[in-house]
C-alpha atoms as a PDB file:
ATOM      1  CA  UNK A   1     129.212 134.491 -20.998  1.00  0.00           C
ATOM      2  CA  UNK A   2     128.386 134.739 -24.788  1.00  0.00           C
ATOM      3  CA  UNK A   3     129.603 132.064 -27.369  1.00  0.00           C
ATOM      4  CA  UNK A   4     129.495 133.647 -30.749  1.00  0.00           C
ATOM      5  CA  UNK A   5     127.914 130.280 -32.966  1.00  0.00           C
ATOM      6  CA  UNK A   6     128.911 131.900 -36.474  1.00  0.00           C
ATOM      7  CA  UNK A   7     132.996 132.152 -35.279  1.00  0.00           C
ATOM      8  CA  UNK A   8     134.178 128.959 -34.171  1.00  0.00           C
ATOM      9  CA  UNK A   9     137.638 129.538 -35.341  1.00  0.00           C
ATOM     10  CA  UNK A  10     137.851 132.802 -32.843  1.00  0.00           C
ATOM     11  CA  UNK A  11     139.637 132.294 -29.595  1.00  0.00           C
ATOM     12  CA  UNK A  12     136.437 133.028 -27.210  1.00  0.00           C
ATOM     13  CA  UNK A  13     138.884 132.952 -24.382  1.00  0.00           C
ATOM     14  CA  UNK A  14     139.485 136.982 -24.196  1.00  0.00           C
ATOM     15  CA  UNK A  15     135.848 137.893 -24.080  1.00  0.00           C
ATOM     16  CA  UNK A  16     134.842 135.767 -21.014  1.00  0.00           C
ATOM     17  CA  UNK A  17     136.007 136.719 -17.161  1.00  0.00           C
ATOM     18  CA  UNK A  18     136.200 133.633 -15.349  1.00  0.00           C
ATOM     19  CA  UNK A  19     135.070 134.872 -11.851  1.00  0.00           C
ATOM     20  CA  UNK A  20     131.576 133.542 -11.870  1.00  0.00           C
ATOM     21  CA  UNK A  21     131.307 130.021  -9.908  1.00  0.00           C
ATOM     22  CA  UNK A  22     128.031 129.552 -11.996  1.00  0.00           C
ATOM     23  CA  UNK A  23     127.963 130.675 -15.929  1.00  0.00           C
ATOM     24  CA  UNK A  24     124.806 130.888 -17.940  1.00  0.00           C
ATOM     25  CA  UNK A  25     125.657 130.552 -21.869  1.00  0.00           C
ATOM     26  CA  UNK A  26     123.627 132.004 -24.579  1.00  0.00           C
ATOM     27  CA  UNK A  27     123.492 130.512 -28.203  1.00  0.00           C
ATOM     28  CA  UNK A  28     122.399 133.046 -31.370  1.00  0.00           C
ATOM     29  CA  UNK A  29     122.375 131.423 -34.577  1.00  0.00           C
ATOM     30  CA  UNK A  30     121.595 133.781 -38.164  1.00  0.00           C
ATOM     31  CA  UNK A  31     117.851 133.952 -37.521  1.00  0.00           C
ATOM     32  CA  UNK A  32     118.158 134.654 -33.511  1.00  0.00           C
ATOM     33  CA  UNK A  33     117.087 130.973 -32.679  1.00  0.00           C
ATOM     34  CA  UNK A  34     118.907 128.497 -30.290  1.00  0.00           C
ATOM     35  CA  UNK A  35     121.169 126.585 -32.869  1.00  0.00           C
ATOM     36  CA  UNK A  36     120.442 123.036 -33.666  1.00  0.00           C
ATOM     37  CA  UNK A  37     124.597 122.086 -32.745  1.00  0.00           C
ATOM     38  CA  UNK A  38     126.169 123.598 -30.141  1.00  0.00           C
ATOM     39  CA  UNK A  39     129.895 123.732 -29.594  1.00  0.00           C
ATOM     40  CA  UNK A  40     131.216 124.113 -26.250  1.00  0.00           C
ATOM     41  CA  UNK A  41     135.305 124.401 -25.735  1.00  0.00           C
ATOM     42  CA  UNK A  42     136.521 123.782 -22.447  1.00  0.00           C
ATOM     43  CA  UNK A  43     140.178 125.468 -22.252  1.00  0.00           C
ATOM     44  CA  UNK A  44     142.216 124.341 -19.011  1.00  0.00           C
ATOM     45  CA  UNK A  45     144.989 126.877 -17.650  1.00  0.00           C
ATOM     46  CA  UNK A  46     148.188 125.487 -16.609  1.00  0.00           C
ATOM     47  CA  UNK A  47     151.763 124.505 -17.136  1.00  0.00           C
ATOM     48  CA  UNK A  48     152.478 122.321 -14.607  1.00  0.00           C
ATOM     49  CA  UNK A  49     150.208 119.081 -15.099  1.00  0.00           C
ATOM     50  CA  UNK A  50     152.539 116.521 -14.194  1.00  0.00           C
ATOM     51  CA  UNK A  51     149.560 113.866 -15.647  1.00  0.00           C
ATOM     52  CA  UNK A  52     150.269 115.625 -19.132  1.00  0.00           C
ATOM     53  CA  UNK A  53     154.052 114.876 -18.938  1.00  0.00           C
ATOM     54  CA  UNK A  54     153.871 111.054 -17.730  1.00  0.00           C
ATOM     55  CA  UNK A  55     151.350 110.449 -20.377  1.00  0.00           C
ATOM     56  CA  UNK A  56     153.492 112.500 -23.618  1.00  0.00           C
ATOM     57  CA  UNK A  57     156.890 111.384 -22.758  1.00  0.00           C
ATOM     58  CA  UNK A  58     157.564 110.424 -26.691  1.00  0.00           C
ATOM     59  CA  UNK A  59     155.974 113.885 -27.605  1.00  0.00           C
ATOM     60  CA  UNK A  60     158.594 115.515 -25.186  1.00  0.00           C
ATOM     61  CA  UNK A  61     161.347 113.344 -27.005  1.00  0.00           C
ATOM     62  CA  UNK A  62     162.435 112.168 -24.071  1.00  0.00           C
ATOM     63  CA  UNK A  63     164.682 109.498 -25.910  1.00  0.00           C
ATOM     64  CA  UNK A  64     167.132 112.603 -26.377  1.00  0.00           C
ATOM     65  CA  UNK A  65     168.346 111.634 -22.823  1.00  0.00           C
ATOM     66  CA  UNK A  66     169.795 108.829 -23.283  1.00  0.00           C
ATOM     67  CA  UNK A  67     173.049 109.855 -21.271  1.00  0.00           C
ATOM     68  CA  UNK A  68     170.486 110.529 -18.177  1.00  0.00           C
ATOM     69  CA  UNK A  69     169.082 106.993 -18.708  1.00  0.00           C
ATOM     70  CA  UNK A  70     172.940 104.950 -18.552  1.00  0.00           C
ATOM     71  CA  UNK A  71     173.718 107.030 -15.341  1.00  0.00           C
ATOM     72  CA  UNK A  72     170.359 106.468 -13.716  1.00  0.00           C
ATOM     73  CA  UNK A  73     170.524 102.531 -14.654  1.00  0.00           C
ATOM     74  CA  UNK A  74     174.441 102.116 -13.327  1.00  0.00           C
ATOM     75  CA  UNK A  75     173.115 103.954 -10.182  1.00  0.00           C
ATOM     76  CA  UNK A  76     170.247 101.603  -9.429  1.00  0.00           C
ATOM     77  CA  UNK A  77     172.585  98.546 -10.440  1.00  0.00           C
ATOM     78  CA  UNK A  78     175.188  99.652  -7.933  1.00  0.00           C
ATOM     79  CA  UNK A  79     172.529 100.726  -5.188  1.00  0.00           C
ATOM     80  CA  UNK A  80     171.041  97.183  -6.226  1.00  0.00           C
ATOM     81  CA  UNK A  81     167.748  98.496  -6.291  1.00  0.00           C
ATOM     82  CA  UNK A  82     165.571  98.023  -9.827  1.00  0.00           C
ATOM     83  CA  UNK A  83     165.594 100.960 -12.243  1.00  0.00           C
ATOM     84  CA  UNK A  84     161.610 101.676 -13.289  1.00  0.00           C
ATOM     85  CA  UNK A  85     159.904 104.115 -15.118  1.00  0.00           C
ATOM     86  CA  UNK A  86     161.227 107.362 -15.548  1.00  0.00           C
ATOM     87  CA  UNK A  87     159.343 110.823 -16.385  1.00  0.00           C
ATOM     88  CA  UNK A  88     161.479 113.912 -17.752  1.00  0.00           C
ATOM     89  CA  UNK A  89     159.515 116.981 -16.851  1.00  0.00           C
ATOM     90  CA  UNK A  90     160.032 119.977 -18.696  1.00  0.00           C
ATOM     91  CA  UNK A  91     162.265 123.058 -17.798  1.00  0.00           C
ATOM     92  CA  UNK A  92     158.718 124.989 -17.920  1.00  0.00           C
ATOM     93  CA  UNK A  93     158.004 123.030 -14.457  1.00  0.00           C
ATOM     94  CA  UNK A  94     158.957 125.234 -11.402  1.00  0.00           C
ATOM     95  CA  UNK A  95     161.123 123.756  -9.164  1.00  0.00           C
ATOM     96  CA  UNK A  96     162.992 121.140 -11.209  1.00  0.00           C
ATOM     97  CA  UNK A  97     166.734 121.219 -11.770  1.00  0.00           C
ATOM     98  CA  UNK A  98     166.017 122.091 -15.565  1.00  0.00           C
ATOM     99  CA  UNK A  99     164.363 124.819 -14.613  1.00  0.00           C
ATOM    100  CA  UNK A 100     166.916 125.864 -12.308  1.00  0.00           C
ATOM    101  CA  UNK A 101     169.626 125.930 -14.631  1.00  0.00           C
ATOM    102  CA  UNK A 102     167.727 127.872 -16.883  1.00  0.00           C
ATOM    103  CA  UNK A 103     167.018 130.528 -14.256  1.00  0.00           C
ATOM    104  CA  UNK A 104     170.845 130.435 -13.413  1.00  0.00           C
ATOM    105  CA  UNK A 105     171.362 130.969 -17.254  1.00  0.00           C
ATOM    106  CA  UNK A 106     169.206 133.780 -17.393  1.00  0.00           C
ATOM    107  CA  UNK A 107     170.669 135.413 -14.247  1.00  0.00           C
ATOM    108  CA  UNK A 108     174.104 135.027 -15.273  1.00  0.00           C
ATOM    109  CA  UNK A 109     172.994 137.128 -19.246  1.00  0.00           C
ATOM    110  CA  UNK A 110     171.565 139.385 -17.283  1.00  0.00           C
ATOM    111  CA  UNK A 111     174.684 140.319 -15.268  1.00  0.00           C
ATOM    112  CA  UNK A 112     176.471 139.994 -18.086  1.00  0.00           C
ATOM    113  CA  UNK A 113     174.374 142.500 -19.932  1.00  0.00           C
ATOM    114  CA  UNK A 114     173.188 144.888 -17.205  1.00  0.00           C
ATOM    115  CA  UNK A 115     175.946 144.305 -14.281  1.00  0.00           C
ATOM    116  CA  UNK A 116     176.344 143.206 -10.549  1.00  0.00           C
ATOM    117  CA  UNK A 117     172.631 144.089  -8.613  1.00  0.00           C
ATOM    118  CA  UNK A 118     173.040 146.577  -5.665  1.00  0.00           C
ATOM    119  CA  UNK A 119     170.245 147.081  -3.868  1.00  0.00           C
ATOM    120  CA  UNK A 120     168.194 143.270  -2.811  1.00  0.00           C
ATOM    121  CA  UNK A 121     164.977 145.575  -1.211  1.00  0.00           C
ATOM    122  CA  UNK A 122     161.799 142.736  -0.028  1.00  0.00           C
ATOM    123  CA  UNK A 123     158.628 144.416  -0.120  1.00  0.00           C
ATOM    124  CA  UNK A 124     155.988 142.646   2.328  1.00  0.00           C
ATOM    125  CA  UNK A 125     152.420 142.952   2.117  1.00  0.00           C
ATOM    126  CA  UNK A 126     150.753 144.773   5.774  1.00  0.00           C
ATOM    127  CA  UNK A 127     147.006 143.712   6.506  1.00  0.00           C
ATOM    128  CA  UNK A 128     146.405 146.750   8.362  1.00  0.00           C
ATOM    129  CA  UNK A 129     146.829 148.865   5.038  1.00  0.00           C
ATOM    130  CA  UNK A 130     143.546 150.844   5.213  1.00  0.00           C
ATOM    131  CA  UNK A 131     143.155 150.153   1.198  1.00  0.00           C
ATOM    132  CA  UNK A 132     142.445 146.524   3.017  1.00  0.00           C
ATOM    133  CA  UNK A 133     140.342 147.180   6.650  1.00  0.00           C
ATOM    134  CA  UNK A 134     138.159 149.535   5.101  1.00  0.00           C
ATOM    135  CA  UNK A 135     136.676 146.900   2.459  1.00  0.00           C
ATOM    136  CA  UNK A 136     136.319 143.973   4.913  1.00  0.00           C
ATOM    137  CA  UNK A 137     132.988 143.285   5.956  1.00  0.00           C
ATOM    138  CA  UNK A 138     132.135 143.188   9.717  1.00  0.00           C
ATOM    139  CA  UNK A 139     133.456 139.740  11.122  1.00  0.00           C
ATOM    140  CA  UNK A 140     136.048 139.408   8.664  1.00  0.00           C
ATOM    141  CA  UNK A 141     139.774 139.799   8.354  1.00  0.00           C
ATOM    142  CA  UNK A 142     142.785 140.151   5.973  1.00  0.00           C
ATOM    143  CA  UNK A 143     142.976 136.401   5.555  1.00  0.00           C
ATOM    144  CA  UNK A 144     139.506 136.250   4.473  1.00  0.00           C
ATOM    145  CA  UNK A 145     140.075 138.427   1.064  1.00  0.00           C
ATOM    146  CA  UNK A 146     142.478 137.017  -0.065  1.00  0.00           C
ATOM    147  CA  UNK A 147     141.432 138.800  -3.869  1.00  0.00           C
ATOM    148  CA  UNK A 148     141.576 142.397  -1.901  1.00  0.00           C
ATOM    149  CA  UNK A 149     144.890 141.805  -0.459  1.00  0.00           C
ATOM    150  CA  UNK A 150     146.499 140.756  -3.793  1.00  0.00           C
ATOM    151  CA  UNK A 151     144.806 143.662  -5.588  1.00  0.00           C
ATOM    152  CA  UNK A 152     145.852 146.237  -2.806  1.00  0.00           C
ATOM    153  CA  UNK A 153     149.443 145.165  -2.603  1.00  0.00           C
ATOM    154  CA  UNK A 154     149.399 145.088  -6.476  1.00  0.00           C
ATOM    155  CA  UNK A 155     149.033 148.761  -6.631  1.00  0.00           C
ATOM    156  CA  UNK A 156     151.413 149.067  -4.035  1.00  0.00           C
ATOM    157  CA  UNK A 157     153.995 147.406  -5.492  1.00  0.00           C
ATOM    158  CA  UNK A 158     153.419 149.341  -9.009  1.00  0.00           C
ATOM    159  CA  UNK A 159     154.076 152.442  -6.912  1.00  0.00           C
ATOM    160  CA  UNK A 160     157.030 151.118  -5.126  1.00  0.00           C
ATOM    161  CA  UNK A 161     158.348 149.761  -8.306  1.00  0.00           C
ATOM    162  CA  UNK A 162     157.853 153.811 -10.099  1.00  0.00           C
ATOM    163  CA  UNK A 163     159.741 155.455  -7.431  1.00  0.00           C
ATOM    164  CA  UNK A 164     162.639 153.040  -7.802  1.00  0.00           C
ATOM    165  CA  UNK A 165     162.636 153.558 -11.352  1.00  0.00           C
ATOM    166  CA  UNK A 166     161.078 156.069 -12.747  1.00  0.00           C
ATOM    167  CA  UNK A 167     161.361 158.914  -9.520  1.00  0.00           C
ATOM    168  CA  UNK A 168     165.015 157.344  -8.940  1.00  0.00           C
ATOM    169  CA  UNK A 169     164.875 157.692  -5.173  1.00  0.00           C
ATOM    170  CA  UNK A 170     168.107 155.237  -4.975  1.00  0.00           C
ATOM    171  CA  UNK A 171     169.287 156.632  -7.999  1.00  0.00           C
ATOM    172  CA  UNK A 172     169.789 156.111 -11.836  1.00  0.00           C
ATOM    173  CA  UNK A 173     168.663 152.337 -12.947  1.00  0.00           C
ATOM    174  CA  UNK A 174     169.634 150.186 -15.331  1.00  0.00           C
ATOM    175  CA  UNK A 175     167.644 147.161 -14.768  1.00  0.00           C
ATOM    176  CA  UNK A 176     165.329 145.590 -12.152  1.00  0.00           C
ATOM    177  CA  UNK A 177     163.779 142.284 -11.553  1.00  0.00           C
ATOM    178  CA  UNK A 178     161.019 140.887  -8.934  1.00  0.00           C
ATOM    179  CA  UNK A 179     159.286 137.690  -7.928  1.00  0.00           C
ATOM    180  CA  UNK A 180     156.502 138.015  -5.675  1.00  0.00           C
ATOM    181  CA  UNK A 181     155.809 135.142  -2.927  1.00  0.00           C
ATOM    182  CA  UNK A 182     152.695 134.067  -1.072  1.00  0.00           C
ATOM    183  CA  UNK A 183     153.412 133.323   2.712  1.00  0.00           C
ATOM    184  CA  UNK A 184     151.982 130.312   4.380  1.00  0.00           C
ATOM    185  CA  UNK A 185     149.863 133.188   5.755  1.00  0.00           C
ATOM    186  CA  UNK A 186     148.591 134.026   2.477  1.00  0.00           C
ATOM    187  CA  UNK A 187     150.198 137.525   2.547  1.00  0.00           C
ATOM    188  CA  UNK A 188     152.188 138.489  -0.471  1.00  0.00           C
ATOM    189  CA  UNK A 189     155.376 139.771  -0.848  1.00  0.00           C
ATOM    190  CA  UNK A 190     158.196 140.689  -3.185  1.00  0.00           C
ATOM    191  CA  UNK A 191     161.691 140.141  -3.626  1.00  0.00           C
ATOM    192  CA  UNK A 192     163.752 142.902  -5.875  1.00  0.00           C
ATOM    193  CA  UNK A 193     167.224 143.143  -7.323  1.00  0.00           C
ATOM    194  CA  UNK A 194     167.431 146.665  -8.535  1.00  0.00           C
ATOM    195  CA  UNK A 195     170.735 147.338 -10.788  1.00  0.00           C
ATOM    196  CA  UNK A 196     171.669 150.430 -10.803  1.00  0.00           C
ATOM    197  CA  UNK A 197     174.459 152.991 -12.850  1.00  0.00           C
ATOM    198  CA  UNK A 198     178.219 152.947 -11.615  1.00  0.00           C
ATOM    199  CA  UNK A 199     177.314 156.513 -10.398  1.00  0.00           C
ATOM    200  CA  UNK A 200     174.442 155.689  -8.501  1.00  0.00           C
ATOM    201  CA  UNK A 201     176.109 152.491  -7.107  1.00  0.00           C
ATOM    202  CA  UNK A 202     176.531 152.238  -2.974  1.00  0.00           C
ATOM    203  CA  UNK A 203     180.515 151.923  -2.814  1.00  0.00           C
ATOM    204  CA  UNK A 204     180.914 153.247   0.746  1.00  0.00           C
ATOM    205  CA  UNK A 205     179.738 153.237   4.036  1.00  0.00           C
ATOM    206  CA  UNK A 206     178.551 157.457   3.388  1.00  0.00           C
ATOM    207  CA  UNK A 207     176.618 155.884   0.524  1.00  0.00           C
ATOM    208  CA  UNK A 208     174.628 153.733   2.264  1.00  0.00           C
ATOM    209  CA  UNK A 209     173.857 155.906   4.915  1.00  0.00           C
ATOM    210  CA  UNK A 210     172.459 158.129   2.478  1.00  0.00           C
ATOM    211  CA  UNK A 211     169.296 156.216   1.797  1.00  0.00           C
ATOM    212  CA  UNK A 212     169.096 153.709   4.730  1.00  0.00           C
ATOM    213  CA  UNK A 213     168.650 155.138   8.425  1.00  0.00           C
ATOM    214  CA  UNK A 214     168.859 153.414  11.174  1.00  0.00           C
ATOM    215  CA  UNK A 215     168.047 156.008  13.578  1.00  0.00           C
ATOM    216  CA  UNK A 216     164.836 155.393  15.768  1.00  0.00           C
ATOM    217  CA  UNK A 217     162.684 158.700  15.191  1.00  0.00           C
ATOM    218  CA  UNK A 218     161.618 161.565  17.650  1.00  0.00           C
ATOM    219  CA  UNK A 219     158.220 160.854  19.033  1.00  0.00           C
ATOM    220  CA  UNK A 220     157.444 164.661  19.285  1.00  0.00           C
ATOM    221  CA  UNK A 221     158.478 166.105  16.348  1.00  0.00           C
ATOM    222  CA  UNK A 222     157.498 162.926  13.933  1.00  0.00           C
ATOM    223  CA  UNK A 223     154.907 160.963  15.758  1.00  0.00           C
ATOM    224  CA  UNK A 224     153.414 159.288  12.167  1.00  0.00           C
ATOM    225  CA  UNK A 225     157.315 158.183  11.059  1.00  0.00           C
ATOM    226  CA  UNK A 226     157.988 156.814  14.654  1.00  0.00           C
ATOM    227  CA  UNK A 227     155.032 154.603  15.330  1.00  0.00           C
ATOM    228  CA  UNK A 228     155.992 153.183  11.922  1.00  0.00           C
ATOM    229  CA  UNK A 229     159.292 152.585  12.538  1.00  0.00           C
ATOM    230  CA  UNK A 230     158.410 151.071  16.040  1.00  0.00           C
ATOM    231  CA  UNK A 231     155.900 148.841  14.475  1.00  0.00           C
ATOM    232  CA  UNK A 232     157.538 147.571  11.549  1.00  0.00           C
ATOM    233  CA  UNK A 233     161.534 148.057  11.829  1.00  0.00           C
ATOM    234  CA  UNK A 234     161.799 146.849  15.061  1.00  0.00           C
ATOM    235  CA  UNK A 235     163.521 143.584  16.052  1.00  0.00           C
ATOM    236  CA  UNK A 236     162.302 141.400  18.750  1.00  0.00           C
ATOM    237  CA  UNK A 237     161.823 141.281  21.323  1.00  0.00           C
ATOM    238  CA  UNK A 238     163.850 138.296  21.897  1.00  0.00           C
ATOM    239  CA  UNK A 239     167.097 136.581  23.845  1.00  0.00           C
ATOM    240  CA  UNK A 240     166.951 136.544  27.150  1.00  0.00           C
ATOM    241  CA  UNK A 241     163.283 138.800  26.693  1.00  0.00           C
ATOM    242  CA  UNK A 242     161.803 136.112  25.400  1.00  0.00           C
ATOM    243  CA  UNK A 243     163.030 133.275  24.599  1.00  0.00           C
ATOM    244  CA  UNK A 244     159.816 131.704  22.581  1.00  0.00           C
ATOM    245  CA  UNK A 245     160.466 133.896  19.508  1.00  0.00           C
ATOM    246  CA  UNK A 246     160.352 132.490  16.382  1.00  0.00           C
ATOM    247  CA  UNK A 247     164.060 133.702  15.753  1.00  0.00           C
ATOM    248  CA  UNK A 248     165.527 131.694  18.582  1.00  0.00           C
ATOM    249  CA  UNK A 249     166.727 128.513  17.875  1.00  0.00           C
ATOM    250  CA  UNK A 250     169.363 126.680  20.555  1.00  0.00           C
ATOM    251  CA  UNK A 251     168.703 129.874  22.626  1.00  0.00           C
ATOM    252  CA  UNK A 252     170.296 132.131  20.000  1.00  0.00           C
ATOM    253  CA  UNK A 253     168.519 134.404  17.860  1.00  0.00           C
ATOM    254  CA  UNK A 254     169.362 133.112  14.292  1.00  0.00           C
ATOM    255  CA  UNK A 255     169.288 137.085  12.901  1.00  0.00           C
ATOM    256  CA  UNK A 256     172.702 137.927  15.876  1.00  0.00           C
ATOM    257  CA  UNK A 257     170.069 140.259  17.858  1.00  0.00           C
ATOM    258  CA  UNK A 258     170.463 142.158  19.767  1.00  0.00           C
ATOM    259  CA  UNK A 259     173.695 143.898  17.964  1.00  0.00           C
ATOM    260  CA  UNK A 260     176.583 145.693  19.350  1.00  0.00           C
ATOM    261  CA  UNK A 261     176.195 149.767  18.905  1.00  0.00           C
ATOM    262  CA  UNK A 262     178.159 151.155  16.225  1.00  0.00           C
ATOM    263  CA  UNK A 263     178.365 155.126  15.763  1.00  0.00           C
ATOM    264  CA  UNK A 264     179.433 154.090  12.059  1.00  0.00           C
ATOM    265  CA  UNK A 265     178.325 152.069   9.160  1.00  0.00           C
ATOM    266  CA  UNK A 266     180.472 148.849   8.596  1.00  0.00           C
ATOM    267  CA  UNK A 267     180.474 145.905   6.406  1.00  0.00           C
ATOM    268  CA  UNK A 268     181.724 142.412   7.009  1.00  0.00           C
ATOM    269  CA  UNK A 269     183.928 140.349   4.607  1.00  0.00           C
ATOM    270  CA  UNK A 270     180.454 139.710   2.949  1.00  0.00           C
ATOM    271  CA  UNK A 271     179.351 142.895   2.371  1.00  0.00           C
ATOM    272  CA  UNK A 272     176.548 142.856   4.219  1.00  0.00           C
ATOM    273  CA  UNK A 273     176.480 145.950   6.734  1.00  0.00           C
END
């Protein structure tokens, strides 16, 4: 890590990688000796620092809520419990109900602007990817790495994300949006709306059997295709099987498995097929 003495005004920031866990710093001055003063800026990362927002509340301008403040106060009066300190966080913090309502803002312009989504597609990160196995070190597993598996399913996702929109596999698109999620597991995956042209759009059941199959693959003539499909799009088993599943709850299986044969694609009143 290099601190350049003679620019103090210069954001250092984008010349250091902060994946060391210990940094040696080097000082240069004009003449090449160590500098009498030394400056050392210590930037921390974050928006959510809930100490930040307790401590700033006037900075924040909290006093703009002063509706907020009447309801809260007739709500402790009536619940006869005592009304203390309040902290507003910001809409910036994830998971508050400002911050929901701006994400339900900014779903409902997008709709507005790009139309209905028509394709919801999850993308799941697999730890036997061999991008993954082949960099683990003996005695080690997916859960160790947890830098490899984000990297690997990065790339994977970019790819994913290309044939959608740039290959068109499910045809023309006029928008798509993503948020990836870390499992309690610590494996990644990612959520996508894809929005695509009225021409392109699944408006039958022919059109949706058009790019998803639910047919179980011939062993002989497609061995790769059917041990994947076996392995990964494959429900179960549970019911009456086994009855330890994680689906089952009150001895049902909370997904309706195992489901009546249909020669035909269908959808419900909700549209799901």
């Amino acid at each position: 890590m290099i601190f350049d003495n003679n620019c103090r005004m210069r954001d250092q920031r984008r010349y250091n990688l902060p994946r060391a866990y210990e940094v040696a710093a080097v000082f240069f001055g004009d003449n090449g000796e160590v500098p009498k003063y030394r400056h050392v800026a210590v930037h921390s990362r974050g928006q959510n620092r809930l100490a930040f927002h307790r401590q700033n509340q006037k900075i924040l301008r909290v006093e703009l809520y002063k509706g907020l403040m009447d309801h809260l106060a007739s709500e402790a009066a009536i619940q006869g419990s005592k009304l203390r300190r309040i902290i507003i966080l910001p809409s910036s913090f994830q998971g508050s109900s400002r911050a929901m309502q701006q994400n339900y803002q900014d779903a409902m312009g997008i709709v507005q602007k790009c139309g209905k989504p028509g394709l919801f597609i999850t993308f799941t990160c697999n730890p036997r990817w061999k991008e993954i196995e082949e960099q683990l070190f003996p005695g080690q597993t997916s859960s160790d790495r947890p830098d490899l598996i984000a990297r690997v399913f990065r790339l994977k996702l970019k790819q994913f994300i290309d044939d959608i929109v740039r290959n068109h596999i499910f045809g023309r698109t006029v928008a798509h949006l993503f948020v990836i999620e870390f499992q309690k597991r610590g494996l990644p995956h990612c959520h996508t709306l894809i929005i695509l042209t009225n021409e392109s759009k699944q408006r039958d059941s022919n059109s949706v059997d058009r790019i998803v199959s639910s047919e179980i693959p011939n062993a002989d003539q497609n061995p790769q295709l059917y041990e994947i499909v076996k392995s990964h799009m494959i429900h179960g088993p549970c019911g009456v099987l086994n009855k330890n599943s994680p689906c089952m709850e009150d001895g049902k299986c909370t997904k309706e498995f195992p489901k009546e044969f249909r020669n035909e694609t269908a959808s419900n009143k909700d549209g799901y097929p």
